[in-house]
PDB file of N, CA and C in Angstrom:
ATOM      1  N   UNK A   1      17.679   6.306  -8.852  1.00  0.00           N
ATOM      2  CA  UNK A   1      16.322   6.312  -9.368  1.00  0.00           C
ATOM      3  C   UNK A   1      15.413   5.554  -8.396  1.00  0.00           C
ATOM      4  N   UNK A   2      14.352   6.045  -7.958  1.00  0.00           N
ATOM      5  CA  UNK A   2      12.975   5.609  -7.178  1.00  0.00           C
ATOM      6  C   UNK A   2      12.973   4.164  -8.054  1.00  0.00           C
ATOM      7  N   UNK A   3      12.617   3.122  -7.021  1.00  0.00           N
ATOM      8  CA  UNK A   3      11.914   1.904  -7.793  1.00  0.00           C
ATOM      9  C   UNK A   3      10.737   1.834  -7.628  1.00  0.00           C
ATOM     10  N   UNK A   4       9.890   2.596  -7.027  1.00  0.00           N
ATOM     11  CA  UNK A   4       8.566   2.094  -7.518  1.00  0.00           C
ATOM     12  C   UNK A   4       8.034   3.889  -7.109  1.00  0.00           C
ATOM     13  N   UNK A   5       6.879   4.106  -7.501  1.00  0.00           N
ATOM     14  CA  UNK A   5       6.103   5.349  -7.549  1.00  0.00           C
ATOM     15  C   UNK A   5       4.638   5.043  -7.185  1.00  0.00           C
ATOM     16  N   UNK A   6       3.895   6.151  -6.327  1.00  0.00           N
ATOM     17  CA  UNK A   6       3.144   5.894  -5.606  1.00  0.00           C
ATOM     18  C   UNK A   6       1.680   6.236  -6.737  1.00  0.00           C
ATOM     19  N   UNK A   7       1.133   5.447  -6.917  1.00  0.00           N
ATOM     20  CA  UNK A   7      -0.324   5.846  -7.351  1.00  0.00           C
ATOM     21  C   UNK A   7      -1.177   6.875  -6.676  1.00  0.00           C
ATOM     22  N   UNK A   8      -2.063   7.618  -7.270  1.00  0.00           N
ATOM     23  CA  UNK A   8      -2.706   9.115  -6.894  1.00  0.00           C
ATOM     24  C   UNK A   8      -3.569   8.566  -5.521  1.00  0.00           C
ATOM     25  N   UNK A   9      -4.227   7.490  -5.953  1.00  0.00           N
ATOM     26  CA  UNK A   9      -4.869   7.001  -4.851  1.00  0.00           C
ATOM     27  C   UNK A   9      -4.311   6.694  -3.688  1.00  0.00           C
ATOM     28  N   UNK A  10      -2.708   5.653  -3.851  1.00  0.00           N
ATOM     29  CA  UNK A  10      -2.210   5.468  -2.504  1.00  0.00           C
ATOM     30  C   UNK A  10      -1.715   6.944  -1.914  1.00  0.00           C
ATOM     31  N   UNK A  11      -1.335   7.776  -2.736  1.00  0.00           N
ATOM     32  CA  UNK A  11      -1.038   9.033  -1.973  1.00  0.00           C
ATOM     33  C   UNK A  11      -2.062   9.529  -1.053  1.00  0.00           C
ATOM     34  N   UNK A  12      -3.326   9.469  -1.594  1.00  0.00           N
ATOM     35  CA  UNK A  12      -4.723   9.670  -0.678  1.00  0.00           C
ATOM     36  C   UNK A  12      -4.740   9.174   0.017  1.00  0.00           C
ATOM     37  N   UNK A  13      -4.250   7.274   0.452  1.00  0.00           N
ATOM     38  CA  UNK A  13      -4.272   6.950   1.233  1.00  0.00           C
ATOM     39  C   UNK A  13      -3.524   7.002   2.307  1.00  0.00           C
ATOM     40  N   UNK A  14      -1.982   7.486   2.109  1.00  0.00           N
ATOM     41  CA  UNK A  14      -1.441   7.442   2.834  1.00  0.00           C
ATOM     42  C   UNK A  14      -1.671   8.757   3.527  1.00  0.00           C
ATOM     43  N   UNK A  15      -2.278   9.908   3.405  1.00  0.00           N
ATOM     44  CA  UNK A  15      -2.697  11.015   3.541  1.00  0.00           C
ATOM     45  C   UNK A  15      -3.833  11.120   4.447  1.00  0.00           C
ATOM     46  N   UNK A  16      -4.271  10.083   4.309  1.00  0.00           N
ATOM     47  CA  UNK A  16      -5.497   9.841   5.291  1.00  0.00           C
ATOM     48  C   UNK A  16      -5.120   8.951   5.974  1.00  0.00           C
ATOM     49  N   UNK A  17      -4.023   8.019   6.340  1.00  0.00           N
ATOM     50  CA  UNK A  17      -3.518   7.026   7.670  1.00  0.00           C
ATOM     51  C   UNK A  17      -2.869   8.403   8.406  1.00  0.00           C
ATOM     52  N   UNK A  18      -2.069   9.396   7.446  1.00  0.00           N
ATOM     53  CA  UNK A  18      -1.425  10.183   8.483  1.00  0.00           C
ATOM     54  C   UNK A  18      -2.399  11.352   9.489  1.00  0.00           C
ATOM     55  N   UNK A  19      -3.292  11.746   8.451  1.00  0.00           N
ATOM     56  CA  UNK A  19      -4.452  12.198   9.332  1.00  0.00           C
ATOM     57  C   UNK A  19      -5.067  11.738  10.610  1.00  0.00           C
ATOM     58  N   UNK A  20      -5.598  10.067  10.468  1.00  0.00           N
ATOM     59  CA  UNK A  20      -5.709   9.584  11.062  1.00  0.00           C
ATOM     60  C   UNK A  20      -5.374   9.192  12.610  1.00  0.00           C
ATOM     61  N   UNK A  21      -4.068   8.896  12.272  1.00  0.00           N
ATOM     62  CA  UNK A  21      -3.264   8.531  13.118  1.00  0.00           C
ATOM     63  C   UNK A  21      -3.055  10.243  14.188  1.00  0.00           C
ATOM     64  N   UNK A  22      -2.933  10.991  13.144  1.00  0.00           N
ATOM     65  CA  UNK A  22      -2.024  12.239  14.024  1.00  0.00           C
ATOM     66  C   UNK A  22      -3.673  13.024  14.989  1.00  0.00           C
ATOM     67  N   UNK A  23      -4.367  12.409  14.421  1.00  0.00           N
ATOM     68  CA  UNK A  23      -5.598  12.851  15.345  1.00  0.00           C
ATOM     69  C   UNK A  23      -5.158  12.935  17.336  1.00  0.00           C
ATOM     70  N   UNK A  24      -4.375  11.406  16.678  1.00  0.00           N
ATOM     71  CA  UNK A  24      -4.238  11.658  18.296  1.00  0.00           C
ATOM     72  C   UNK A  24      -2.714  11.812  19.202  1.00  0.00           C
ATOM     73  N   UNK A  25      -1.770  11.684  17.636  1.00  0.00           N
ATOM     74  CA  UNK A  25      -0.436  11.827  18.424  1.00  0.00           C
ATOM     75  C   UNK A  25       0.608  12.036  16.866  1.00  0.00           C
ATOM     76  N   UNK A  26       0.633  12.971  16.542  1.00  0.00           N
ATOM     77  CA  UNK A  26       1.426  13.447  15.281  1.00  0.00           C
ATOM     78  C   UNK A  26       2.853  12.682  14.688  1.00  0.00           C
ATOM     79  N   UNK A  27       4.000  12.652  16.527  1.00  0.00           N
ATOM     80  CA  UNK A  27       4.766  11.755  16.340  1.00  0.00           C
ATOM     81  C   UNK A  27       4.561  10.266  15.785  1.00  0.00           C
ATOM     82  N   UNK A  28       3.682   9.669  15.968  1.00  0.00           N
ATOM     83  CA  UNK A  28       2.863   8.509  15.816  1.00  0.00           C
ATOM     84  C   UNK A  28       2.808   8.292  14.274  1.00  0.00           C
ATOM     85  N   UNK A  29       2.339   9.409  14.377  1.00  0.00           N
ATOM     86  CA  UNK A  29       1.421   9.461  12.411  1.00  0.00           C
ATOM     87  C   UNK A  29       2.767   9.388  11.322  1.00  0.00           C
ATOM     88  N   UNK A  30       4.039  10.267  11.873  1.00  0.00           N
ATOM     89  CA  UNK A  30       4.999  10.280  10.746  1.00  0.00           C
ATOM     90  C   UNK A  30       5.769   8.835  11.166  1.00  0.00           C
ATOM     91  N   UNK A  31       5.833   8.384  12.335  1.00  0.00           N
ATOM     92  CA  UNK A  31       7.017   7.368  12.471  1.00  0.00           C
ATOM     93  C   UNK A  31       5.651   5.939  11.342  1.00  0.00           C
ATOM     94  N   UNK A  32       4.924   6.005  11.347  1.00  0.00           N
ATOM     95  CA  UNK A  32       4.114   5.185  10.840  1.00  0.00           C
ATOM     96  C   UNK A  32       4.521   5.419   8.930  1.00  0.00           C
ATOM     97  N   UNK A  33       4.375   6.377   8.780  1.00  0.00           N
ATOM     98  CA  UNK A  33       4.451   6.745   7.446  1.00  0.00           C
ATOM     99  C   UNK A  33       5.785   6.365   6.722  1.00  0.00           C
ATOM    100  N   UNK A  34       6.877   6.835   8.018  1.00  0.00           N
ATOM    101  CA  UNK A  34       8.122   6.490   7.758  1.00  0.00           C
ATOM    102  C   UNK A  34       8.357   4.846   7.905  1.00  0.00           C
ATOM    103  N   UNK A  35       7.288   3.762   8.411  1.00  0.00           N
ATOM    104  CA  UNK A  35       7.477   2.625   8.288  1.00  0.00           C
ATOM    105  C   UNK A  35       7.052   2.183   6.815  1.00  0.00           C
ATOM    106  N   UNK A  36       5.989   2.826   6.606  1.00  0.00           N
ATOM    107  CA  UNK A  36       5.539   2.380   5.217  1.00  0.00           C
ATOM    108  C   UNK A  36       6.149   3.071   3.910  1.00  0.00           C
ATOM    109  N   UNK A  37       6.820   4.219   4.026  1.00  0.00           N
ATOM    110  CA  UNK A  37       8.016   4.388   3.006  1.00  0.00           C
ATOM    111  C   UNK A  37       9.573   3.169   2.598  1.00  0.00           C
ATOM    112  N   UNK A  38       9.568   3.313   4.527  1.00  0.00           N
ATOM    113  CA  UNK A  38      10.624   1.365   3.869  1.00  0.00           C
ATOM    114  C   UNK A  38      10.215   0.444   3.237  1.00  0.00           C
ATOM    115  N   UNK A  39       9.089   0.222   3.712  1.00  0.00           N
ATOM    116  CA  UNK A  39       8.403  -0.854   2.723  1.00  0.00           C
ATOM    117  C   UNK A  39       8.442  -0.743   1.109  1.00  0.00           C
ATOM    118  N   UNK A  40       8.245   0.687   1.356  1.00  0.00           N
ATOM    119  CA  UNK A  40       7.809   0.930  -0.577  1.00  0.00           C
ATOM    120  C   UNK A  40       9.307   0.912  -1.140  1.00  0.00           C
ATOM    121  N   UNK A  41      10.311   1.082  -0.415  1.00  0.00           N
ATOM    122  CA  UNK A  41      11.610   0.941  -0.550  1.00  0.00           C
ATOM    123  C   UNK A  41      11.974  -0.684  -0.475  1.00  0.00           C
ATOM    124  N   UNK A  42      11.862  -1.249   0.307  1.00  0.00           N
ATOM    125  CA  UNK A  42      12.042  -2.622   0.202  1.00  0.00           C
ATOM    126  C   UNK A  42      11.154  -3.216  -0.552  1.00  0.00           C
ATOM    127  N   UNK A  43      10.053  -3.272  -1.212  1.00  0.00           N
ATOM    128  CA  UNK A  43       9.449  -3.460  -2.236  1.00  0.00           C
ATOM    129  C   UNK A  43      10.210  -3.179  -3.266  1.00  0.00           C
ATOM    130  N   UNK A  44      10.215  -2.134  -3.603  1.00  0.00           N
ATOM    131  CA  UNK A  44      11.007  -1.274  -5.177  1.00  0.00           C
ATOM    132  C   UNK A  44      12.129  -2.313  -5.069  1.00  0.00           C
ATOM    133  N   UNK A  45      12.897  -2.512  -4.043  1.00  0.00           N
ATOM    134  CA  UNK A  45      14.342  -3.453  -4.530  1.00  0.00           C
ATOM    135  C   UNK A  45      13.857  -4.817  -5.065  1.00  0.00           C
ATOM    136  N   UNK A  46      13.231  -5.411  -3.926  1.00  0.00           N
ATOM    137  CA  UNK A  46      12.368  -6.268  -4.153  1.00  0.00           C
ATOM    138  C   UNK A  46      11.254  -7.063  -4.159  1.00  0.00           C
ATOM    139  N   UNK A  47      10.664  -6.768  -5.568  1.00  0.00           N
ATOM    140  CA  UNK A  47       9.027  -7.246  -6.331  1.00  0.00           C
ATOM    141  C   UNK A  47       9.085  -8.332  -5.692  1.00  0.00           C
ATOM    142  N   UNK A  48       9.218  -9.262  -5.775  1.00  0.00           N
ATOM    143  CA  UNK A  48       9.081 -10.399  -5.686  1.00  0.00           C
ATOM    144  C   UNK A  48       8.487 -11.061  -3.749  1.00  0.00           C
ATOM    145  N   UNK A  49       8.986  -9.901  -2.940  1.00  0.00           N
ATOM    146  CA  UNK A  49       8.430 -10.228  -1.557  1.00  0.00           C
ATOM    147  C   UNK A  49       7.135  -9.951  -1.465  1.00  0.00           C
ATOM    148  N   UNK A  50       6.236  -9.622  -2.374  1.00  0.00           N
ATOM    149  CA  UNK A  50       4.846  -9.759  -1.710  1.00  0.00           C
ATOM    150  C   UNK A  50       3.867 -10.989  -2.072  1.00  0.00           C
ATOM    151  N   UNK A  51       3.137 -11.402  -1.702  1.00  0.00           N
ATOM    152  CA  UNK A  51       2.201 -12.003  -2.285  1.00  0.00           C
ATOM    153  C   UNK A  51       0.884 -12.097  -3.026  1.00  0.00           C
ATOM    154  N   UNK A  52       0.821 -12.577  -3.841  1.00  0.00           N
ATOM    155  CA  UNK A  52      -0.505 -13.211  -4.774  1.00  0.00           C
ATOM    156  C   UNK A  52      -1.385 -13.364  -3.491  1.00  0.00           C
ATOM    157  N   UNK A  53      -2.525 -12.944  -3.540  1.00  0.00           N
ATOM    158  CA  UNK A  53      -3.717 -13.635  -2.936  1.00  0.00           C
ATOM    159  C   UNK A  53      -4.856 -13.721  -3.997  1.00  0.00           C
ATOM    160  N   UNK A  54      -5.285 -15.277  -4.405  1.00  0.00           N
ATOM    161  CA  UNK A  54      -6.273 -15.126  -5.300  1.00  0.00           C
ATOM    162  C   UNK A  54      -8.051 -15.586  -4.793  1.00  0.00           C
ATOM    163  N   UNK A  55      -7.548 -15.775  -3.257  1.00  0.00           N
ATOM    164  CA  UNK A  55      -8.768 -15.572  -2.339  1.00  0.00           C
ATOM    165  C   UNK A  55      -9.579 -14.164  -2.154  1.00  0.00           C
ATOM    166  N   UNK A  56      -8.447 -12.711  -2.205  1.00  0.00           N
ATOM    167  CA  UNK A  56      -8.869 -12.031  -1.893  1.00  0.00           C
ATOM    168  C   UNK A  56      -9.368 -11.085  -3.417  1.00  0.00           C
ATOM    169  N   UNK A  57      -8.461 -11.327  -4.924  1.00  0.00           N
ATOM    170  CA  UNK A  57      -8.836 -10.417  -5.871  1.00  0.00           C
ATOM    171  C   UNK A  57      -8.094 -11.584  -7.261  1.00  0.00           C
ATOM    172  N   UNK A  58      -8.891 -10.801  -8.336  1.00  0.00           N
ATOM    173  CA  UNK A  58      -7.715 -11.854  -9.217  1.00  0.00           C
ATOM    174  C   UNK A  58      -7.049 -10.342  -9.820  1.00  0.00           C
ATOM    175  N   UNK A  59      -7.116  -9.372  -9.410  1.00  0.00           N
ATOM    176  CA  UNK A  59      -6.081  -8.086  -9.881  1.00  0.00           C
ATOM    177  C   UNK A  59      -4.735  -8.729 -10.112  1.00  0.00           C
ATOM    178  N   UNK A  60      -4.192  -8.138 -10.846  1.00  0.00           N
ATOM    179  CA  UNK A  60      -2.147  -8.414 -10.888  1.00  0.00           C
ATOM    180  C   UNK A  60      -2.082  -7.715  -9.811  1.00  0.00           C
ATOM    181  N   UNK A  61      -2.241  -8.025  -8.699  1.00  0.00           N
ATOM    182  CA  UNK A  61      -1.227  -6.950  -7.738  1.00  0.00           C
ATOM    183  C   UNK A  61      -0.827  -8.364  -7.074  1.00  0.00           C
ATOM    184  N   UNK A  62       0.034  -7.847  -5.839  1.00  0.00           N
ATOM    185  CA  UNK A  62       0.789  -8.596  -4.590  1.00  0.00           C
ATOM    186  C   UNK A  62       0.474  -7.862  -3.519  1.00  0.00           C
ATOM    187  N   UNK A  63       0.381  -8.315  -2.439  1.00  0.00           N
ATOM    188  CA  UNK A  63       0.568  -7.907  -0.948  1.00  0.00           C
ATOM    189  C   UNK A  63       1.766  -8.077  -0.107  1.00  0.00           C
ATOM    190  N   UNK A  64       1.810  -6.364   0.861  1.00  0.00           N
ATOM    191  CA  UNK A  64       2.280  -6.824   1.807  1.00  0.00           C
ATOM    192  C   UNK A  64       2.165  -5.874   2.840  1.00  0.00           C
ATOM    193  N   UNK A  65       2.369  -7.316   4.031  1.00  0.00           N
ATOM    194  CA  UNK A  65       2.135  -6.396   5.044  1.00  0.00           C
ATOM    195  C   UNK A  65       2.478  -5.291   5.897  1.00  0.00           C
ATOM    196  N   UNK A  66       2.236  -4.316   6.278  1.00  0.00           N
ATOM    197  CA  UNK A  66       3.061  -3.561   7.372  1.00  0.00           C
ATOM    198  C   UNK A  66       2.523  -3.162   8.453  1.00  0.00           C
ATOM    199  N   UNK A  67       2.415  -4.124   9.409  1.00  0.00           N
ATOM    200  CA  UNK A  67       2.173  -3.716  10.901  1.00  0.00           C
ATOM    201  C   UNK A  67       0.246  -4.481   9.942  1.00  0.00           C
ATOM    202  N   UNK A  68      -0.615  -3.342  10.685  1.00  0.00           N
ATOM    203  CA  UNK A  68      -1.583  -3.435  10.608  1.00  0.00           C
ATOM    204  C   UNK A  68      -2.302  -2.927   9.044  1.00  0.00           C
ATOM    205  N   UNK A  69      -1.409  -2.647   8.401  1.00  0.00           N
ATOM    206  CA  UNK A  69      -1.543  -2.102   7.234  1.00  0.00           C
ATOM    207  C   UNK A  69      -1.519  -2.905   6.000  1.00  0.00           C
ATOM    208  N   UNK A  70      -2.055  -3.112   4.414  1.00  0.00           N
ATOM    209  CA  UNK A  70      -1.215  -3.994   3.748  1.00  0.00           C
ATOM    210  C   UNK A  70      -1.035  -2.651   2.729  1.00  0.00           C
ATOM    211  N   UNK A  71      -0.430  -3.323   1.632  1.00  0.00           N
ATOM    212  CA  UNK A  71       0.698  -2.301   0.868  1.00  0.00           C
ATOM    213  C   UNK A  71       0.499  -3.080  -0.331  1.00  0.00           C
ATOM    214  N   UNK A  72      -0.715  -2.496  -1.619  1.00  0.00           N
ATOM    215  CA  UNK A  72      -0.852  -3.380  -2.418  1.00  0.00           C
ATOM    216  C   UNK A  72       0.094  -2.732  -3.716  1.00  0.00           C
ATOM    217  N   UNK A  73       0.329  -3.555  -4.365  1.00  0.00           N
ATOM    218  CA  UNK A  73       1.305  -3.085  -5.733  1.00  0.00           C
ATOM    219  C   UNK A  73       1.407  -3.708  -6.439  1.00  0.00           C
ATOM    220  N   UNK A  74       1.504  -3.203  -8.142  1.00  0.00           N
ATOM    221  CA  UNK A  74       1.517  -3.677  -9.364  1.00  0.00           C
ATOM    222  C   UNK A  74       2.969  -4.037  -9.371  1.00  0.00           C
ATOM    223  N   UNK A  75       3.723  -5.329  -9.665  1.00  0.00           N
ATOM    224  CA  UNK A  75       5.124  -5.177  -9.749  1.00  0.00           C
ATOM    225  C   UNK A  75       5.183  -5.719 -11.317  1.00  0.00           C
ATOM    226  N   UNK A  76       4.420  -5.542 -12.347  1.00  0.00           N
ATOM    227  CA  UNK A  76       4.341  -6.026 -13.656  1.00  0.00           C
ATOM    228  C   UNK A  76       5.097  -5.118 -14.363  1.00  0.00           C
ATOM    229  N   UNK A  77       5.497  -3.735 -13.711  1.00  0.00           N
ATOM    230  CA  UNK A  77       6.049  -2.615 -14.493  1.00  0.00           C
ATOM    231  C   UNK A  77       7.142  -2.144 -13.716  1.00  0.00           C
ATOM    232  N   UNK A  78       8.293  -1.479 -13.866  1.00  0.00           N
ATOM    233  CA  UNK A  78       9.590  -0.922 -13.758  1.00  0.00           C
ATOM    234  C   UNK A  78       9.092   0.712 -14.035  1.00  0.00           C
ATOM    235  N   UNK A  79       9.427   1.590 -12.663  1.00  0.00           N
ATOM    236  CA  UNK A  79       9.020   0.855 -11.340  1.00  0.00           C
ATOM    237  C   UNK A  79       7.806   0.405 -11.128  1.00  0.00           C
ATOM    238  N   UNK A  80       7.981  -0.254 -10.065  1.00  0.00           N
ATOM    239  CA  UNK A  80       6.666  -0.939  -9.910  1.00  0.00           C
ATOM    240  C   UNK A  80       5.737  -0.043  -9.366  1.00  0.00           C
ATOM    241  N   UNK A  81       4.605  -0.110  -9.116  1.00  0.00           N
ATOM    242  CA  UNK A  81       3.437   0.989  -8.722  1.00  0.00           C
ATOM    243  C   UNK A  81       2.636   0.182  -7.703  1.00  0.00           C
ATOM    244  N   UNK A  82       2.818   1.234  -7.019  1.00  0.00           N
ATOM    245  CA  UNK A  82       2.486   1.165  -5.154  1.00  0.00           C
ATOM    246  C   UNK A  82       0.879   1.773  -5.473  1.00  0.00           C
ATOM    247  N   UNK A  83      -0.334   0.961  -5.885  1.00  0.00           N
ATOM    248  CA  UNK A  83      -1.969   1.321  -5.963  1.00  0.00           C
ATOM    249  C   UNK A  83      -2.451   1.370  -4.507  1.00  0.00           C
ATOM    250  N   UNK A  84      -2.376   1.152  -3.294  1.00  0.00           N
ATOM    251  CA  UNK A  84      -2.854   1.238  -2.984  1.00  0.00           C
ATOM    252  C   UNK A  84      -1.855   0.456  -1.217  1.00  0.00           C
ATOM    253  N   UNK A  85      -2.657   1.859  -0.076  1.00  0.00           N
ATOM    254  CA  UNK A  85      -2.202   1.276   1.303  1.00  0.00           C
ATOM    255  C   UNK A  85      -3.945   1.149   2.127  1.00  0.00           C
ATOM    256  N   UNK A  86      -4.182   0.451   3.039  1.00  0.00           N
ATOM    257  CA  UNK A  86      -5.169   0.492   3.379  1.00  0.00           C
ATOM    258  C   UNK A  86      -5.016  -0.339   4.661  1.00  0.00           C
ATOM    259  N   UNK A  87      -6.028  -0.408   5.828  1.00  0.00           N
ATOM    260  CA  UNK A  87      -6.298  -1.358   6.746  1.00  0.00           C
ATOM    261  C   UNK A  87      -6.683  -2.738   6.239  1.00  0.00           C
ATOM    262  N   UNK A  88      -5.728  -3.586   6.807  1.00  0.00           N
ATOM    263  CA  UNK A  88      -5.548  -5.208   6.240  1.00  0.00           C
ATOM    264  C   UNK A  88      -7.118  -5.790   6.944  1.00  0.00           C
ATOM    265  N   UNK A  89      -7.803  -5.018   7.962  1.00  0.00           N
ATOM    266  CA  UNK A  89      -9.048  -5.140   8.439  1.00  0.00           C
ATOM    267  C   UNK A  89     -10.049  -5.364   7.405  1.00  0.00           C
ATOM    268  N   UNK A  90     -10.255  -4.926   6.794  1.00  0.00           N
ATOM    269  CA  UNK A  90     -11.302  -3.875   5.787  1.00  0.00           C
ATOM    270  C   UNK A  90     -11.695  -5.024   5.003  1.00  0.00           C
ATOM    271  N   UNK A  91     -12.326  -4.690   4.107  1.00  0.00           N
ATOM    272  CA  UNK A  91     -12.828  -6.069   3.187  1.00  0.00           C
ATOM    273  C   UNK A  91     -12.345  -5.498   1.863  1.00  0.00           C
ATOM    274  N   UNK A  92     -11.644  -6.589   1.835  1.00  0.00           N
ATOM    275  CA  UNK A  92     -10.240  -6.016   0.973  1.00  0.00           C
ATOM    276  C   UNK A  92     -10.652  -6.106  -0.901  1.00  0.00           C
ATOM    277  N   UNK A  93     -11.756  -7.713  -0.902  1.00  0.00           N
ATOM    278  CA  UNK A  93     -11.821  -8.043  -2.160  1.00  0.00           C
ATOM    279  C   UNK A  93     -12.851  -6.552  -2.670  1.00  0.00           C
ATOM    280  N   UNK A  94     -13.741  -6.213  -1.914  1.00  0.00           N
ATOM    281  CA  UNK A  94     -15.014  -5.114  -2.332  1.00  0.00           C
ATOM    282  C   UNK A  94     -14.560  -3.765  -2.646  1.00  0.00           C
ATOM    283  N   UNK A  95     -12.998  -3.564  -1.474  1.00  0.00           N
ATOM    284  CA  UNK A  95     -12.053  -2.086  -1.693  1.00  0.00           C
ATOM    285  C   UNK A  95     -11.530  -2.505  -2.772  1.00  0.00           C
ATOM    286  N   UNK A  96     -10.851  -3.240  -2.933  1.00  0.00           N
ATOM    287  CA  UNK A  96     -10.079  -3.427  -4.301  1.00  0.00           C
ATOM    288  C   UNK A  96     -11.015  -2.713  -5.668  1.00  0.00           C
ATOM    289  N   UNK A  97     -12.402  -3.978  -5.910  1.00  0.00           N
ATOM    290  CA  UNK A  97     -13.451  -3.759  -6.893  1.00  0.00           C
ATOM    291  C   UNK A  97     -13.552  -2.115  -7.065  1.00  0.00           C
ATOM    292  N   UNK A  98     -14.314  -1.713  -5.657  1.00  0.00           N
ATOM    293  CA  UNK A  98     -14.202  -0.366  -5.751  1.00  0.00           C
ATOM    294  C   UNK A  98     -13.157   0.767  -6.287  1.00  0.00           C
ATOM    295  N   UNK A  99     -11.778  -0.182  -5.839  1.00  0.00           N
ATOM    296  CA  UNK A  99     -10.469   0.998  -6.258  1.00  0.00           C
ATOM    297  C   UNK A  99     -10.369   0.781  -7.850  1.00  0.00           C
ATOM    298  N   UNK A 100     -10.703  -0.541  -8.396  1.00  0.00           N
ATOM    299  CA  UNK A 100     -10.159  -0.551  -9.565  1.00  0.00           C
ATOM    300  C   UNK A 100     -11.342  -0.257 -10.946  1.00  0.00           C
ATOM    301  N   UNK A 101     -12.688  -0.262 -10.262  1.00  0.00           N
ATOM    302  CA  UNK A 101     -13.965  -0.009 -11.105  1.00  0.00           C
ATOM    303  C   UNK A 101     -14.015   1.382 -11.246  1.00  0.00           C
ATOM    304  N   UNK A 102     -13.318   2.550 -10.577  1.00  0.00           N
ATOM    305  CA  UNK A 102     -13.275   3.695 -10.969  1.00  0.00           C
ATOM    306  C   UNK A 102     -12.797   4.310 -12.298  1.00  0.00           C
TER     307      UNK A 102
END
């Protein structure tokens, strides 16, 4: 059984890093994707490796990082739910607001 399942949104997102990325080199775009599937795999085993940031949101989620990426997720539920991948660049507290005021 999957331990965690991807939210509609992170699917968008990850849909648009692979776009992204393959703009300029396709190999690129899947070995990337395939980094952030381990993650969601090493997440699902174990919740407990990401972190609380209550600088950046007071959401229940955790962070984590991958490469240049973070990897936000609800781990309050079995499986846990992967809301959201995005550039760790970005202004994370205003994306969040935005992701979760919808």
């Amino acid at each position: 059984m999957t331990q965690y399942i991807l939210s509609e949104d992170a699917d968008r997102d990850l849909d648009g890093i692979w776009d992204f990325i393959a703009q300029d080199n396709i190999d690129a775009a899947d070995q990337w994707i395939g980094r952030l599937f381990d993650a969601f795999d090493a997440i699902g085993s174990t919740p407990g490796i990401g972190h609380k940031r209550d600088d950046l949101t007071t959401y229940p989620v955790l962070f984590w990082p991958v490469g240049a990426y973070l990897v936000i997720y609800r781990a309050t539920s079995r499986p846990i739910e992967i809301v959201a991948v995005t550039q760790g660049a970005r202004d994370i507290p205003a994306f969040l607001h935005r992701r979760f005021s919808l």
